[in-house]
N, C-alpha and C. Protein backbone atom coordinates (compact mmCIF):
# COMPACT_ATOMS: atom_id res chain seq x y z
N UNK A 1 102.82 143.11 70.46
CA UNK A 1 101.92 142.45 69.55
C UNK A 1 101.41 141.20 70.26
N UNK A 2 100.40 141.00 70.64
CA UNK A 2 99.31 139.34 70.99
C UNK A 2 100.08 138.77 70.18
N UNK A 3 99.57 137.42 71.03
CA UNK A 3 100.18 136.22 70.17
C UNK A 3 98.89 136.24 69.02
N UNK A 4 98.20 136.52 69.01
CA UNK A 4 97.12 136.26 67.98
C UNK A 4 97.59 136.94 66.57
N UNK A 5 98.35 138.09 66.78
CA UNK A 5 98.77 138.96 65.95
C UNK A 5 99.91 138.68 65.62
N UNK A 6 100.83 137.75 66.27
CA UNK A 6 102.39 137.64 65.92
C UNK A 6 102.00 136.85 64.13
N UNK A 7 103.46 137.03 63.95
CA UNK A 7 103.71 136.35 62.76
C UNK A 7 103.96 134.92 62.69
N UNK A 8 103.32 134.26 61.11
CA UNK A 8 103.12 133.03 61.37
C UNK A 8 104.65 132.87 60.80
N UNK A 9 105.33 131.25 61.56
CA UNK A 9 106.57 131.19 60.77
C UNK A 9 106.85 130.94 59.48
N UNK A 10 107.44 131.03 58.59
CA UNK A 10 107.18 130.32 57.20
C UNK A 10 107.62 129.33 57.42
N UNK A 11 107.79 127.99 56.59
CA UNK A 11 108.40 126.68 57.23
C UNK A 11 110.09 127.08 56.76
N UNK A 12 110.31 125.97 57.68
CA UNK A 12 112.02 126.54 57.51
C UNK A 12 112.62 126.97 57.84
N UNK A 13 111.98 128.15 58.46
CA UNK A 13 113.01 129.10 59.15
C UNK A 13 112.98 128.78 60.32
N UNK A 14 112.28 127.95 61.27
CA UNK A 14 112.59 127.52 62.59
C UNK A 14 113.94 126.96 63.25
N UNK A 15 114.34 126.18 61.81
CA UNK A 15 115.66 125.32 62.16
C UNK A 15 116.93 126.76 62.42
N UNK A 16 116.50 127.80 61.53
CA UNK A 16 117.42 129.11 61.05
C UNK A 16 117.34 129.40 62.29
N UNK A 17 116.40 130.24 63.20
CA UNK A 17 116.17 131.04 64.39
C UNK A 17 116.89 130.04 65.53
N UNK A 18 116.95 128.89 65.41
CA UNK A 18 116.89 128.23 66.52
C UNK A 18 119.00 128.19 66.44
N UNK A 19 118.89 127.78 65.34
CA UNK A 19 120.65 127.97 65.19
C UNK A 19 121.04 129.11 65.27
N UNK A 20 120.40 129.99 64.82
CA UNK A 20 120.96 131.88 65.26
C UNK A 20 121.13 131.74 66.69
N UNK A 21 120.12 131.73 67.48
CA UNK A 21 119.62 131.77 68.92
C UNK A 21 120.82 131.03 69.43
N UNK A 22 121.35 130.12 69.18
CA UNK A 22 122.01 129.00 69.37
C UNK A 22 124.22 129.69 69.43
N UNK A 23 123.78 130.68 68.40
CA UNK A 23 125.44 131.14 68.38
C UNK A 23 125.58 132.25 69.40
N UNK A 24 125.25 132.73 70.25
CA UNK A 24 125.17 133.55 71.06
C UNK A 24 125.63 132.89 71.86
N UNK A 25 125.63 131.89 72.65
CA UNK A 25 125.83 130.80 73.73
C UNK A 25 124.72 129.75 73.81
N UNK A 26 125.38 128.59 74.32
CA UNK A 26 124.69 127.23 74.62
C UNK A 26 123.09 127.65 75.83
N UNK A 27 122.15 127.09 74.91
CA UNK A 27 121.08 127.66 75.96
C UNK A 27 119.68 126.59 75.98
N UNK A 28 118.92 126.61 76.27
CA UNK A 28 117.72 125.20 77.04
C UNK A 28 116.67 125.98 76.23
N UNK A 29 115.95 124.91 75.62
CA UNK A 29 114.80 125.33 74.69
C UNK A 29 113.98 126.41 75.67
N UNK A 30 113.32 126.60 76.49
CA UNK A 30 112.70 127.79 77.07
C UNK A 30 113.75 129.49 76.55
N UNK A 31 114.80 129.12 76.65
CA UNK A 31 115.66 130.48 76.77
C UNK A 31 115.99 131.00 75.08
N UNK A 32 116.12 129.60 74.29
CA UNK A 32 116.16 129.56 72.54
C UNK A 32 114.62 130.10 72.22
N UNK A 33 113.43 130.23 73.01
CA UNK A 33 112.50 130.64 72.83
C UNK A 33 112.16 131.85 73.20
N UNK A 34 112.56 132.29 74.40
CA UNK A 34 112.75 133.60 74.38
C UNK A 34 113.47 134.63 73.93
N UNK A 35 114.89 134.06 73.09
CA UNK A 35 115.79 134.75 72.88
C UNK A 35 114.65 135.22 71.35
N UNK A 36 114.17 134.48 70.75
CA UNK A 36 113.47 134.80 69.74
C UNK A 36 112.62 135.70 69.78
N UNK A 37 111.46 135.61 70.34
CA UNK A 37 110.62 136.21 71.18
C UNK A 37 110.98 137.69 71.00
N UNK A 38 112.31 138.11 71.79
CA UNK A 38 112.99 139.50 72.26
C UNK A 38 113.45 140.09 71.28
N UNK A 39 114.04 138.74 70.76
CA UNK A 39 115.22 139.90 69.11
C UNK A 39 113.94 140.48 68.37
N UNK A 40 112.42 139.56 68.11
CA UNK A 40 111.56 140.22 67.24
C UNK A 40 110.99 140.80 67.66
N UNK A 41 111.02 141.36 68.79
CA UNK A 41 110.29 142.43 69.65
C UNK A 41 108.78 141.82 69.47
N UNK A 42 108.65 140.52 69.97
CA UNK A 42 107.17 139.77 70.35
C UNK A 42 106.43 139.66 69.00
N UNK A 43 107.31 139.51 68.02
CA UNK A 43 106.54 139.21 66.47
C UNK A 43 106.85 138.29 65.88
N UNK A 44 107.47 137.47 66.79
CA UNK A 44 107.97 135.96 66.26
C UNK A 44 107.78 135.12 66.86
N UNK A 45 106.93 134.06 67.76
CA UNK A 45 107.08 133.17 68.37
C UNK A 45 107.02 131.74 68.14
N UNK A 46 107.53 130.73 68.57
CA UNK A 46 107.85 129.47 68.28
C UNK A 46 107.21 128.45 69.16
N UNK A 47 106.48 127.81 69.11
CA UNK A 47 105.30 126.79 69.80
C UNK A 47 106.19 126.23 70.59
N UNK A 48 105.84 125.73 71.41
CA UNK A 48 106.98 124.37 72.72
C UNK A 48 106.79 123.09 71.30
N UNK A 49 106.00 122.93 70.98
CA UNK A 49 106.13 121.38 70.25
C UNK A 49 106.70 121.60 69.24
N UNK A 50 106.55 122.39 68.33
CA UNK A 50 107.73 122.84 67.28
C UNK A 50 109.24 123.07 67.52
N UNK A 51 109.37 124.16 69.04
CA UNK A 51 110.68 123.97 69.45
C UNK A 51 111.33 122.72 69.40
N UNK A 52 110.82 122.05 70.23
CA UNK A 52 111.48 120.76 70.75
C UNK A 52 111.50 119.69 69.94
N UNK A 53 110.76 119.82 68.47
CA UNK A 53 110.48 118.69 67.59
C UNK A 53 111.98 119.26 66.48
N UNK A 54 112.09 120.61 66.68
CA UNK A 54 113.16 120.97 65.86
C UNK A 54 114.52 120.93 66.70
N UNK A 55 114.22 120.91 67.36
CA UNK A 55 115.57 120.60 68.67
C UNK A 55 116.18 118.99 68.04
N UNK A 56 115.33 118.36 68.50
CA UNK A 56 115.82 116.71 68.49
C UNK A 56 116.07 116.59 66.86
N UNK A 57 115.49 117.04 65.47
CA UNK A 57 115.66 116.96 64.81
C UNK A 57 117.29 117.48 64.64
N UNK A 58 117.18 118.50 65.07
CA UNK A 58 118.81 119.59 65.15
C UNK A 58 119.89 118.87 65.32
N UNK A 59 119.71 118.37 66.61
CA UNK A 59 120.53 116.85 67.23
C UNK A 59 121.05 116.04 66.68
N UNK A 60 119.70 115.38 65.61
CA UNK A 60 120.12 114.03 65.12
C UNK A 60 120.57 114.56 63.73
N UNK A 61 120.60 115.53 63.58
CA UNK A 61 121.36 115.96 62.10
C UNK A 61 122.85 116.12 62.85
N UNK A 62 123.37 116.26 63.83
CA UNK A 62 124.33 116.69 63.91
C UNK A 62 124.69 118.28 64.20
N UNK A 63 123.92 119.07 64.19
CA UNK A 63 123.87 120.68 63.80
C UNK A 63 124.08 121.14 65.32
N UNK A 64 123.55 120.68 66.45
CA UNK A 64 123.63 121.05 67.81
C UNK A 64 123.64 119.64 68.50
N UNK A 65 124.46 120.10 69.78
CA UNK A 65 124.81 119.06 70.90
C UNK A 65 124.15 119.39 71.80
N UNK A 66 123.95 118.22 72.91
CA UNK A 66 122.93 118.64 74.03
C UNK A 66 123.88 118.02 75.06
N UNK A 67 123.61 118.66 76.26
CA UNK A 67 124.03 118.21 77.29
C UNK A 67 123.00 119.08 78.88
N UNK A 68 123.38 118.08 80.23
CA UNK A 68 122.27 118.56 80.91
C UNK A 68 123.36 119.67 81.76
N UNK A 69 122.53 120.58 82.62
CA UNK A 69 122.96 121.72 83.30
C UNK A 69 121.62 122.30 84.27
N UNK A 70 122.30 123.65 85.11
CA UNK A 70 121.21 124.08 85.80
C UNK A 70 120.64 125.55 85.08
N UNK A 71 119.44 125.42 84.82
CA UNK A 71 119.14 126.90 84.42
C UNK A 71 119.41 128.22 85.25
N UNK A 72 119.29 129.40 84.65
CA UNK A 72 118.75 130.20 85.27
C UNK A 72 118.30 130.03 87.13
N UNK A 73 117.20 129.36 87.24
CA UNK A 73 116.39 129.44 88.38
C UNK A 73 116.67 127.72 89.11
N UNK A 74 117.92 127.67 88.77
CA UNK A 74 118.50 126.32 89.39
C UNK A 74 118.13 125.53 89.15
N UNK A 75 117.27 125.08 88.21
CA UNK A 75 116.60 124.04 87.71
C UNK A 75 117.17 122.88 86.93
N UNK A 76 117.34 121.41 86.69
CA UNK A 76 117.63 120.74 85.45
C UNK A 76 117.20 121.12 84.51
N UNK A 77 118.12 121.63 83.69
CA UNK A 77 117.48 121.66 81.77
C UNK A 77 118.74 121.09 81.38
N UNK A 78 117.90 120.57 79.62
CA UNK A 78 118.91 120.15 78.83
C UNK A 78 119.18 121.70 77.65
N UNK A 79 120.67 121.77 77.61
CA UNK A 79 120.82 122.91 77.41
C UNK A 79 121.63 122.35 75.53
N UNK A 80 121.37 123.45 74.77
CA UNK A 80 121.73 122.97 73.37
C UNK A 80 122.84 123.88 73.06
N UNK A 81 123.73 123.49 72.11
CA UNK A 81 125.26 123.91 71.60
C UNK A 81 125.32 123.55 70.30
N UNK A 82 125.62 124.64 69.45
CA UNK A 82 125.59 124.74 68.42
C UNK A 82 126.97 124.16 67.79
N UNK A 83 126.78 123.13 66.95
CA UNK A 83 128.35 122.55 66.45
C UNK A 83 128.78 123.34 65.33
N UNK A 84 129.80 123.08 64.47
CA UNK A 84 130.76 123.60 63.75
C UNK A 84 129.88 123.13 62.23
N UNK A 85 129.23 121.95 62.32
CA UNK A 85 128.09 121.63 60.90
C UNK A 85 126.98 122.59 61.00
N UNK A 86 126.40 122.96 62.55
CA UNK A 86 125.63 123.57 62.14
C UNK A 86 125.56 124.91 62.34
N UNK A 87 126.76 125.73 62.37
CA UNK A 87 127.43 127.07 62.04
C UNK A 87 127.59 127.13 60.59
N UNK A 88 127.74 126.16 59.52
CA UNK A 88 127.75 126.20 58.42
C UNK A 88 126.59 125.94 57.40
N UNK A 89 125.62 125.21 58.28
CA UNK A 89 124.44 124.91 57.66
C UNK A 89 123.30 126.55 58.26
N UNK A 90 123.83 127.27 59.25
CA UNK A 90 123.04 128.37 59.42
C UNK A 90 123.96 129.32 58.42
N UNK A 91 125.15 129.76 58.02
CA UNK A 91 125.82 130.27 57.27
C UNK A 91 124.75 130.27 56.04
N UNK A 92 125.06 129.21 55.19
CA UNK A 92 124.02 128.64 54.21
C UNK A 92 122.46 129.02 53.69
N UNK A 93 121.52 128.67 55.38
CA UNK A 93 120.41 128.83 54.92
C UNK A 93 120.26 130.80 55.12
N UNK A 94 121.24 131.31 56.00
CA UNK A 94 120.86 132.93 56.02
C UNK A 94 121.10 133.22 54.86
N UNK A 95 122.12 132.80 53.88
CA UNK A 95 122.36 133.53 52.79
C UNK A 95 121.27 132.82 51.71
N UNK A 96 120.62 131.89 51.92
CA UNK A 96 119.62 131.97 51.03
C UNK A 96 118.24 132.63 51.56
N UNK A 97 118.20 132.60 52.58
CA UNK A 97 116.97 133.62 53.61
C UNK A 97 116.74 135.15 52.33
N UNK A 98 118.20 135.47 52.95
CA UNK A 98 118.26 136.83 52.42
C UNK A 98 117.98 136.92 50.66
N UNK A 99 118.45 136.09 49.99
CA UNK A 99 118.27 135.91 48.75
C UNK A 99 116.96 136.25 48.20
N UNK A 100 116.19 134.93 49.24
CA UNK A 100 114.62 135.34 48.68
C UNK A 100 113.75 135.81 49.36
N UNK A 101 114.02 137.11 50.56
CA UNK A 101 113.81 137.87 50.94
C UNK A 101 113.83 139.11 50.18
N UNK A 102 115.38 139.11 49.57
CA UNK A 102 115.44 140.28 48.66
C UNK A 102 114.48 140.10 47.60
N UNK A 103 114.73 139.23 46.57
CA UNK A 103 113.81 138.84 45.96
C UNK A 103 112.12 139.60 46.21
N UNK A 104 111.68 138.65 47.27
CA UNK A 104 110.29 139.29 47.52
C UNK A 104 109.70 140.59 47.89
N UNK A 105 110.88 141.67 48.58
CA UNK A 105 110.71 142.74 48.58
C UNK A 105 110.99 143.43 46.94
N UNK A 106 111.71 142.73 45.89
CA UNK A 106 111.59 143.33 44.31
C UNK A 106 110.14 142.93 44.06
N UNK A 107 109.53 141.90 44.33
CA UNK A 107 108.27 141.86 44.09
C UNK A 107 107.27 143.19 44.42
N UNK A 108 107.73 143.43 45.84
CA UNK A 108 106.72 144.01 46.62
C UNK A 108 106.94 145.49 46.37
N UNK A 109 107.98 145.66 45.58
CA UNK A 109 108.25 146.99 45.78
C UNK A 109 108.39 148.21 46.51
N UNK A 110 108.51 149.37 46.57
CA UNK A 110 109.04 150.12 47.69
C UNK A 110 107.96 150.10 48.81
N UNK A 111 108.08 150.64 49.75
CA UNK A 111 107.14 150.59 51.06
C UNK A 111 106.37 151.18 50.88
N UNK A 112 104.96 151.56 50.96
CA UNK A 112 104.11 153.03 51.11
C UNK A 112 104.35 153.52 52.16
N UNK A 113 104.51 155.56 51.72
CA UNK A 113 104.77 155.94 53.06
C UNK A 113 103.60 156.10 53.86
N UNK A 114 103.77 156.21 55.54
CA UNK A 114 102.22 156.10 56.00
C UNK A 114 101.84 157.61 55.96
N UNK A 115 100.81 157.63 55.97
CA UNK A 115 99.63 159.43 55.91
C UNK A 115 99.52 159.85 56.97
C-alpha cells in the first residue's frame, strides 16, 4: 500500500504502537518505526516528528527509558526501553483499544462478502 493510501492514525494510538513495538526489545526510533511499518504489512505508518514527539513525551511520563548504543549499521542511536509503568499503561490502553474496536465493528456490522 503507498504511503498515500496507508492508514491515517487515530490519535492515541501512537503512544500504544510505540509501547507494543517497544516490548519486543529495546530499539531506536528508526527501528520502533519500522517494526510498525512490517507488523501492518505497510498500512500503518508513523511520521519522524510524531515518532520522536511521542518518544520524549514517553520518557517524560516515565513509560520508556532511553539510553545511547550502536545501531544496526554501527551507528550512534538513542535506543528506547520500555519500563514496568509503561507495560501497564500499554496493558490498559490495549484493553480499551479492543473495547472500542469491538464496539465499532457492532456498529459496522458483519463484513460484506466480496463478488
Amino acid at each position: 500500500m503507498s504511503e498515500k493510501n496507508s492508514l491515517r492514525l487515530i490519535q492515541g494510538t501512537v503512544d500504544m504502537l510505540i509501547l507494543q513495538a517497544l516490548t519486543a526489545a529495546p530499539n531506536h526510533g528508526y527501528g520502533v518505526s519500522n517494526w510498525v511499518r512490517e507488523r501492518t504489512q505497510g498500512d500503518v505508518t508513523i511520521e519522524d516528528a510524531a515518532l520522536y514527539k511521542a518518544l520524549h513525551r514517553l520518557e517524560s511520563q516515565g513509560l520508556v527509558e532511553s539510553g545511547w548504543g550502536r545501531s544496526d549499521n554501527n551507528r550512534r542511536a538513542k535506543f528506547y526501553e520500555i519500563t514496568r509503568e509503561g507495560r501497564h499503561r500499554l496493558a490498559d490502553d490495549a484493553a480499551t483499544w479492543r473495547r472500542y474496536a469491538a464496539a465499532v465493528f457492532r456498529v459496522l456490522g458483519p463484513t460484506p462478502e466480496a463478488t
